[in-house]
N, C-alpha and C. Protein backbone atom coordinates (compact mmCIF):
# COMPACT_ATOMS: atom_id res chain seq x y z
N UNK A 1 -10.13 -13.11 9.06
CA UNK A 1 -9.03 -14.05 9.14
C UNK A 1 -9.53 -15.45 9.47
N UNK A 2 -10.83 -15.43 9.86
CA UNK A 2 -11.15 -16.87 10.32
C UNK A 2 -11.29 -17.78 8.99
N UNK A 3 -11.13 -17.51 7.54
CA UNK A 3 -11.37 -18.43 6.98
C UNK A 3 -9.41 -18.85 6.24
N UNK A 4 -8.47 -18.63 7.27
CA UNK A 4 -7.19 -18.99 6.93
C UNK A 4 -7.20 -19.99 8.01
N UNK A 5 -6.31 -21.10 7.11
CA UNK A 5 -6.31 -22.30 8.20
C UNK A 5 -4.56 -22.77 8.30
N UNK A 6 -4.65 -22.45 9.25
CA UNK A 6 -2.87 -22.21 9.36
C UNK A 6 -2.57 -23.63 10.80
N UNK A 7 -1.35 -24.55 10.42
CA UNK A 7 -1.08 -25.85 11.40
C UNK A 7 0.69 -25.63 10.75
N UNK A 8 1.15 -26.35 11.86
CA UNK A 8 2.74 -26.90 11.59
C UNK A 8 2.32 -28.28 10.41
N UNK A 9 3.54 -27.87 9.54
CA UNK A 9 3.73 -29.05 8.76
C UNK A 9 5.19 -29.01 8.12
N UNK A 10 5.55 -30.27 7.25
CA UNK A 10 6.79 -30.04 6.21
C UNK A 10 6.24 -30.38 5.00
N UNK A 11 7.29 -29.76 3.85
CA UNK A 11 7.27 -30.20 2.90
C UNK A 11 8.05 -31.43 2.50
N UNK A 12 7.20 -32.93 2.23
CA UNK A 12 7.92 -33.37 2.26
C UNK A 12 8.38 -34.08 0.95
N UNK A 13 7.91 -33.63 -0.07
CA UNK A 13 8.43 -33.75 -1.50
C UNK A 13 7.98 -32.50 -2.66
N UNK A 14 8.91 -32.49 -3.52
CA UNK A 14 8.77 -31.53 -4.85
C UNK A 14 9.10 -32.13 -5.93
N UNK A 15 8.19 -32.08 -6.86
CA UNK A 15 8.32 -32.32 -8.07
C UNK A 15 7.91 -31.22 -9.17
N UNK A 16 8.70 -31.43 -10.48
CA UNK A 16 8.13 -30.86 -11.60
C UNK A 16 6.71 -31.75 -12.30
N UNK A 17 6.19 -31.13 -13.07
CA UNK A 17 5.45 -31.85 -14.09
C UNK A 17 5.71 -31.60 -15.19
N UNK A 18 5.11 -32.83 -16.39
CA UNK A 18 5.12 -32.51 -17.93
C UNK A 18 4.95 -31.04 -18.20
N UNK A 19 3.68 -30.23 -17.62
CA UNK A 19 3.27 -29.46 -17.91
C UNK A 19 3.98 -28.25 -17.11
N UNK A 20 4.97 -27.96 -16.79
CA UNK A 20 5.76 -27.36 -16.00
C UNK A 20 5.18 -26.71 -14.31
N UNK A 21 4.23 -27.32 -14.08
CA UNK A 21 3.66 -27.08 -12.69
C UNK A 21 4.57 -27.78 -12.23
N UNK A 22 4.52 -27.61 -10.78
CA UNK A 22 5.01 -28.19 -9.55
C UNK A 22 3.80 -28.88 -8.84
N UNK A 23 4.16 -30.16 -8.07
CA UNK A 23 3.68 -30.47 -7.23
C UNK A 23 4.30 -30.40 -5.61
N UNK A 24 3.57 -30.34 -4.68
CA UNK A 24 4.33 -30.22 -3.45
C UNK A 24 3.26 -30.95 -2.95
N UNK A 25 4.02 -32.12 -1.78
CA UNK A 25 3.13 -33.19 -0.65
C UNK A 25 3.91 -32.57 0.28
N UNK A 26 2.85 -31.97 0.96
CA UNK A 26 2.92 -31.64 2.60
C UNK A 26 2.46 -32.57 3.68
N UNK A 27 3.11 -32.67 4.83
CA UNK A 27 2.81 -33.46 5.80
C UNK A 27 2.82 -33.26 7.03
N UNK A 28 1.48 -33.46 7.57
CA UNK A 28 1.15 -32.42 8.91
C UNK A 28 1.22 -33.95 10.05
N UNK A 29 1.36 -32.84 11.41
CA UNK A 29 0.94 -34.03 12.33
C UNK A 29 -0.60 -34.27 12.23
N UNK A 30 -0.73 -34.93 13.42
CA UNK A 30 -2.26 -34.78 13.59
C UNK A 30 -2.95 -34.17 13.54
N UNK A 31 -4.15 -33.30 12.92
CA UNK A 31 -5.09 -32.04 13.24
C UNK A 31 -6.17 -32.35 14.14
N UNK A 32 -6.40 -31.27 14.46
CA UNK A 32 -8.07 -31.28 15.06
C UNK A 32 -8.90 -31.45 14.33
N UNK A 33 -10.05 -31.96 14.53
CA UNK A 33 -11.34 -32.22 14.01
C UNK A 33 -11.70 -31.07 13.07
N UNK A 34 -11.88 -30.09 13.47
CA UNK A 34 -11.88 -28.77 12.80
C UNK A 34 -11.27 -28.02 11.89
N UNK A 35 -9.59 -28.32 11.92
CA UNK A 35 -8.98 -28.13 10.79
C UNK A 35 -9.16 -29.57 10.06
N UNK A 36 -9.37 -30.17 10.27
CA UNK A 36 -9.25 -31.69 9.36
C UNK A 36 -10.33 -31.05 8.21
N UNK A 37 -11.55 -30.97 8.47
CA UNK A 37 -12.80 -30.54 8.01
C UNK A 37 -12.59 -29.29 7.47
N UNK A 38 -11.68 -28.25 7.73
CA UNK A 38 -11.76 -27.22 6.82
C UNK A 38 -10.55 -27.72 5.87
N UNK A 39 -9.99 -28.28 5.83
CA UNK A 39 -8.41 -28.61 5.07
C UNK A 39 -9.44 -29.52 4.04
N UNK A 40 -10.45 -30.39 4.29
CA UNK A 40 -11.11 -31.27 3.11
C UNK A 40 -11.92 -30.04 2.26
N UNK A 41 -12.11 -29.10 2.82
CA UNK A 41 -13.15 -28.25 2.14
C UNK A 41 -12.25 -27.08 1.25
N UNK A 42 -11.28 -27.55 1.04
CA UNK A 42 -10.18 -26.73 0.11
C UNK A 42 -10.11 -28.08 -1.14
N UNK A 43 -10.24 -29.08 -0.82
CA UNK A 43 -9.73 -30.05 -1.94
C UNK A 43 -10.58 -29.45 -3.03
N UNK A 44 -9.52 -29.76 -4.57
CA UNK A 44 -9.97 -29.46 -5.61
C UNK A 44 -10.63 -28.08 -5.91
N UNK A 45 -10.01 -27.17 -4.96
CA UNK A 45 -10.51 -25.36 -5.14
C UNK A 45 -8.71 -25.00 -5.19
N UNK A 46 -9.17 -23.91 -6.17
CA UNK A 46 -8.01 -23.24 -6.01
C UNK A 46 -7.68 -21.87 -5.10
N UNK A 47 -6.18 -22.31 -4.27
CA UNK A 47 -6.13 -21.65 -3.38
C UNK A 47 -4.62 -21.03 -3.12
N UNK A 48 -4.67 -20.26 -2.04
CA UNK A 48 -3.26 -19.80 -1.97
C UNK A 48 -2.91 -20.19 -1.10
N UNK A 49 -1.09 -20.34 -0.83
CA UNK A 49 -0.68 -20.63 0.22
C UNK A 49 0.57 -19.97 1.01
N UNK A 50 1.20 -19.99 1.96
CA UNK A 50 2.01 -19.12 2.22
C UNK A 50 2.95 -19.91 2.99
N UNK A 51 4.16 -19.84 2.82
CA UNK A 51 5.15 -20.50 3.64
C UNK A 51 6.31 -19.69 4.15
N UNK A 52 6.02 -20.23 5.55
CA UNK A 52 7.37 -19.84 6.27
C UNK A 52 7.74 -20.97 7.37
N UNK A 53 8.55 -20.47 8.44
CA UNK A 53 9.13 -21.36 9.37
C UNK A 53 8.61 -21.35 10.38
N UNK A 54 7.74 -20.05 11.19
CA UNK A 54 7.81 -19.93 12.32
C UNK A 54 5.52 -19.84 11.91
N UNK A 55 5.23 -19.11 12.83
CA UNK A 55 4.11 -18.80 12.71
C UNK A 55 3.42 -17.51 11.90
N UNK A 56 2.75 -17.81 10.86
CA UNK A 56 2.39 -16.39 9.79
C UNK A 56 1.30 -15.47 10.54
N UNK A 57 1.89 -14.20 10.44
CA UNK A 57 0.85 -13.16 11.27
C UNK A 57 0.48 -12.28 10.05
N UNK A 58 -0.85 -11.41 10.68
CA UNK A 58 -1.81 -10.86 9.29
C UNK A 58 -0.35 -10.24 8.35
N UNK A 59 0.13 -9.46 9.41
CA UNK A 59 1.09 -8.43 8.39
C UNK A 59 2.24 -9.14 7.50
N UNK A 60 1.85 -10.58 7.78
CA UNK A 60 3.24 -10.98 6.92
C UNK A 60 2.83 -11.26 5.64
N UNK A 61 1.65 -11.21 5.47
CA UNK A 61 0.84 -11.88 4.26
C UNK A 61 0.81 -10.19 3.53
N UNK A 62 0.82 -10.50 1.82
CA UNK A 62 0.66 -9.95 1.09
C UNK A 62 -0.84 -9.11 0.44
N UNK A 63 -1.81 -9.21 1.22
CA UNK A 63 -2.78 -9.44 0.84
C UNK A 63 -3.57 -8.45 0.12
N UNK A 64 -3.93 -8.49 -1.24
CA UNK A 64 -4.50 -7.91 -2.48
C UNK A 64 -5.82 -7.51 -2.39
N UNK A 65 -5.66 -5.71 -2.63
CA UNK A 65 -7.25 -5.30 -2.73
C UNK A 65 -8.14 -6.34 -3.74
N UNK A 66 -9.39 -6.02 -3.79
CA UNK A 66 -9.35 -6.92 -5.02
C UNK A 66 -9.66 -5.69 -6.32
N UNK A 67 -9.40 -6.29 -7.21
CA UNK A 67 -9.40 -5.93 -8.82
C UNK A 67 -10.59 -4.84 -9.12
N UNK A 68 -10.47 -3.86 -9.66
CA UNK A 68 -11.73 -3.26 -10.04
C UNK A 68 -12.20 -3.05 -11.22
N UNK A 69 -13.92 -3.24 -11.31
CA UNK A 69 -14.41 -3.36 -12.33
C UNK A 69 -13.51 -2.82 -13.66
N UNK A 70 -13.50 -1.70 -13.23
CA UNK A 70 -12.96 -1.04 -14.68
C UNK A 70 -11.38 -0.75 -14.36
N UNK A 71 -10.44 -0.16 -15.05
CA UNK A 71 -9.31 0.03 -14.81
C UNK A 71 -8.59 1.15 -14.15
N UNK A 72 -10.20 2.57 -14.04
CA UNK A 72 -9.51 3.53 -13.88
C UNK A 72 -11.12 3.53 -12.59
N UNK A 73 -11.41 2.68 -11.96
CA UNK A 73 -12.07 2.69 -11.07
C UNK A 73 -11.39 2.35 -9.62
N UNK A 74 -11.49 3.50 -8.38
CA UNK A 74 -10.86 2.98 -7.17
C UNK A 74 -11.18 1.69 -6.68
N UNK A 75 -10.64 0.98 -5.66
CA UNK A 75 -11.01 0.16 -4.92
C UNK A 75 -11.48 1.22 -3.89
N UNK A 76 -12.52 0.14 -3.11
CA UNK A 76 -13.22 0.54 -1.94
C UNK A 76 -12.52 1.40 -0.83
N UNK A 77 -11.72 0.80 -0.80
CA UNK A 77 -10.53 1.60 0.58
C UNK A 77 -9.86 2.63 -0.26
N UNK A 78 -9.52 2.70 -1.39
CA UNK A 78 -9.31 4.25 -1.51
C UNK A 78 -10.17 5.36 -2.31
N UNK A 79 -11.15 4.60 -2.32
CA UNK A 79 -12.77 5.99 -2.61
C UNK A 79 -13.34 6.31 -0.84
N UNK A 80 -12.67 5.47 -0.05
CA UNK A 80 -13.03 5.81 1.69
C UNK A 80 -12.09 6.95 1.72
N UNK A 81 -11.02 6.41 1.57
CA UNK A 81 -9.61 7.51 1.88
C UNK A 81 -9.83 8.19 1.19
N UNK A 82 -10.02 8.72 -0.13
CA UNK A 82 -10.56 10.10 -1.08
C UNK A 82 -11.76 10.95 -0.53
N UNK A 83 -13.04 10.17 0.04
CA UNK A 83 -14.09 10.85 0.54
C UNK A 83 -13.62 11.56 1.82
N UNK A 84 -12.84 10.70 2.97
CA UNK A 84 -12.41 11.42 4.00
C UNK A 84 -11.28 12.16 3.93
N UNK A 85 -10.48 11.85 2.93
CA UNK A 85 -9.44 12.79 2.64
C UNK A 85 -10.71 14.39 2.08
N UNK A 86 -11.97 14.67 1.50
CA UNK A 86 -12.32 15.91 0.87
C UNK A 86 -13.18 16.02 2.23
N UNK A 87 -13.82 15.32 3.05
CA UNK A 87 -14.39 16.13 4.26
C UNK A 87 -13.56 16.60 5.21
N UNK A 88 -11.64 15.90 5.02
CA UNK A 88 -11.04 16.60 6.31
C UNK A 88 -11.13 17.77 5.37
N UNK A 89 -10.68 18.05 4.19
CA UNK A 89 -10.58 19.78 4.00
C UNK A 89 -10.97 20.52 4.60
N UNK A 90 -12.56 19.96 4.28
CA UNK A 90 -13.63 21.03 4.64
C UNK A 90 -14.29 21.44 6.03
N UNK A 91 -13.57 20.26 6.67
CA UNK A 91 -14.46 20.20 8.14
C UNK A 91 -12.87 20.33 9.02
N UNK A 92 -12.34 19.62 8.22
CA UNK A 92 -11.11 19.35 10.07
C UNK A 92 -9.74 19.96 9.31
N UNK A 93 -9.18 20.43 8.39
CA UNK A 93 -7.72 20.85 8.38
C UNK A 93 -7.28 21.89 9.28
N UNK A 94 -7.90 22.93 9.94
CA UNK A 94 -7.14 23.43 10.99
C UNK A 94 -7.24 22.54 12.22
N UNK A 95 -8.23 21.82 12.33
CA UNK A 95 -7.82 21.19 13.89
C UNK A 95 -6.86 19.77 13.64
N UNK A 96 -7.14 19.75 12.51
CA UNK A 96 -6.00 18.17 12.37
C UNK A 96 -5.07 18.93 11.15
N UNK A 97 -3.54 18.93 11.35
CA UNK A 97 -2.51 20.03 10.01
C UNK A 97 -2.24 18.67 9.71
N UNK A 98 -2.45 17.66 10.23
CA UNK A 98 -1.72 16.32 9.30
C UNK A 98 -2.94 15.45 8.82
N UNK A 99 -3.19 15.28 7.73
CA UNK A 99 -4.19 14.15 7.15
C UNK A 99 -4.25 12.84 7.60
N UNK A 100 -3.25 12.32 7.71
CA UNK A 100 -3.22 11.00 8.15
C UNK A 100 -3.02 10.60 8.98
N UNK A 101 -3.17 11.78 10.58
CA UNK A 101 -3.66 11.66 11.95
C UNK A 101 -5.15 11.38 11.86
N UNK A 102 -5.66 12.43 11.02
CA UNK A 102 -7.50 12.72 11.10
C UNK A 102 -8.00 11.09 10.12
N UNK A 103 -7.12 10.81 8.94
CA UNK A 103 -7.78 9.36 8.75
C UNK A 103 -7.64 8.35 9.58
N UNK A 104 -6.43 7.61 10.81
CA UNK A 104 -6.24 7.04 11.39
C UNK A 104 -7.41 7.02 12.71
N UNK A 105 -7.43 8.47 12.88
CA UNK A 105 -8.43 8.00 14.34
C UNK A 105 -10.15 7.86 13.50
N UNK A 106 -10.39 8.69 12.32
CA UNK A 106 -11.33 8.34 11.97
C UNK A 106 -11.77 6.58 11.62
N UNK A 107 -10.93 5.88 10.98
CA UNK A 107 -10.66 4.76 10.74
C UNK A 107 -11.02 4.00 11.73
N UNK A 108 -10.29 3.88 12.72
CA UNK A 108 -9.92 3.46 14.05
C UNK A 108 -11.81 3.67 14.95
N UNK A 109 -12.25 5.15 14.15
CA UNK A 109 -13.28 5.41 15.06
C UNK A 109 -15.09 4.05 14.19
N UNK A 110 -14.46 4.22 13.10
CA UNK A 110 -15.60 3.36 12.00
C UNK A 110 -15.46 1.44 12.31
N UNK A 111 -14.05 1.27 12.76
CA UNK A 111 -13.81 0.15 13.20
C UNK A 111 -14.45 -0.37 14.36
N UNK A 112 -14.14 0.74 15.64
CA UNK A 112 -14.90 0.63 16.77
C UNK A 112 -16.49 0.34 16.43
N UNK A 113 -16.98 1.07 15.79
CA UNK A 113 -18.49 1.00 16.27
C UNK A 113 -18.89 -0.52 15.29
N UNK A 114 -18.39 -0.88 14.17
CA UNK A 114 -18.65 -2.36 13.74
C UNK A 114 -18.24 -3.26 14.95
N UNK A 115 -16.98 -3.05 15.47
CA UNK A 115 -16.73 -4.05 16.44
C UNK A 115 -17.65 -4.24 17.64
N UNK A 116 -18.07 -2.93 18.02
CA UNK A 116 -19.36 -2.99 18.98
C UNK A 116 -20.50 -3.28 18.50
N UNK A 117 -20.72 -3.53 17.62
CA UNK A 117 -21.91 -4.33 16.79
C UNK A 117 -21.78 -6.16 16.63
N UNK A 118 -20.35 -6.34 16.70
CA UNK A 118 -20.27 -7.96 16.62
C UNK A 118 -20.72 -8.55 18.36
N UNK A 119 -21.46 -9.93 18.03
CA UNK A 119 -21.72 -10.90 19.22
C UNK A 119 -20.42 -10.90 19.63
């Protein structure tokens, strides 16, 4: 999440174009040094944006596995969930009768040990 750069602002004009895009001028108060410098390092990249009123939290955002090579190829998170979905069979369905107790704490358990790996 650290590379979303989220500040109060308004919109304070909309327009169409020839070419049927929209333009929108937003207008922030003052930033910090830090968002100033990441807000220049978006110019002329294309990017997404998200609007609401109050403050945007992870879960409000839409956010897209990404695309896979081929069409009938999983994404990453569900060739995880397929692999641990065929070792609970084999290893844990009588001690876990619900699957998606045994993926949650497993999950939860693969998270922990990266997080105990970060400075």
């Amino acid at each position: 999440m650290s590379d979303i750069l989220q500040f109060p602002s308004q919109v304070e004009s909309i327009r169409t174009l020839k070419d049927g895009s929209i333009k929108v001028d937003i207008e922030t108060q003052e930033l910090p040094p830090e968002d100033m410098t990441k807000l220049f390092e978006f110019k002329n990249k294309p990017i997404w944006i998200a609007f609401k009123e109050t403050d945007i939290k992870y879960e409000d955002l839409d956010i897209k596995e990404p695309a896979p090579e081929f069409k009938t190829d999983k994404s990453p998170s569900q060739r995880l969930r397929s692999v641990l979905y065929r070792y609970w069979e084999q290893k844990y369905s009588t001690a876990y009768t619900n699957f998606d107790d045994f993926y949650k704490k497993t999950v939860d358990q693969i998270c922990k040990q990266y997080k105990d790996k970060l400075d």
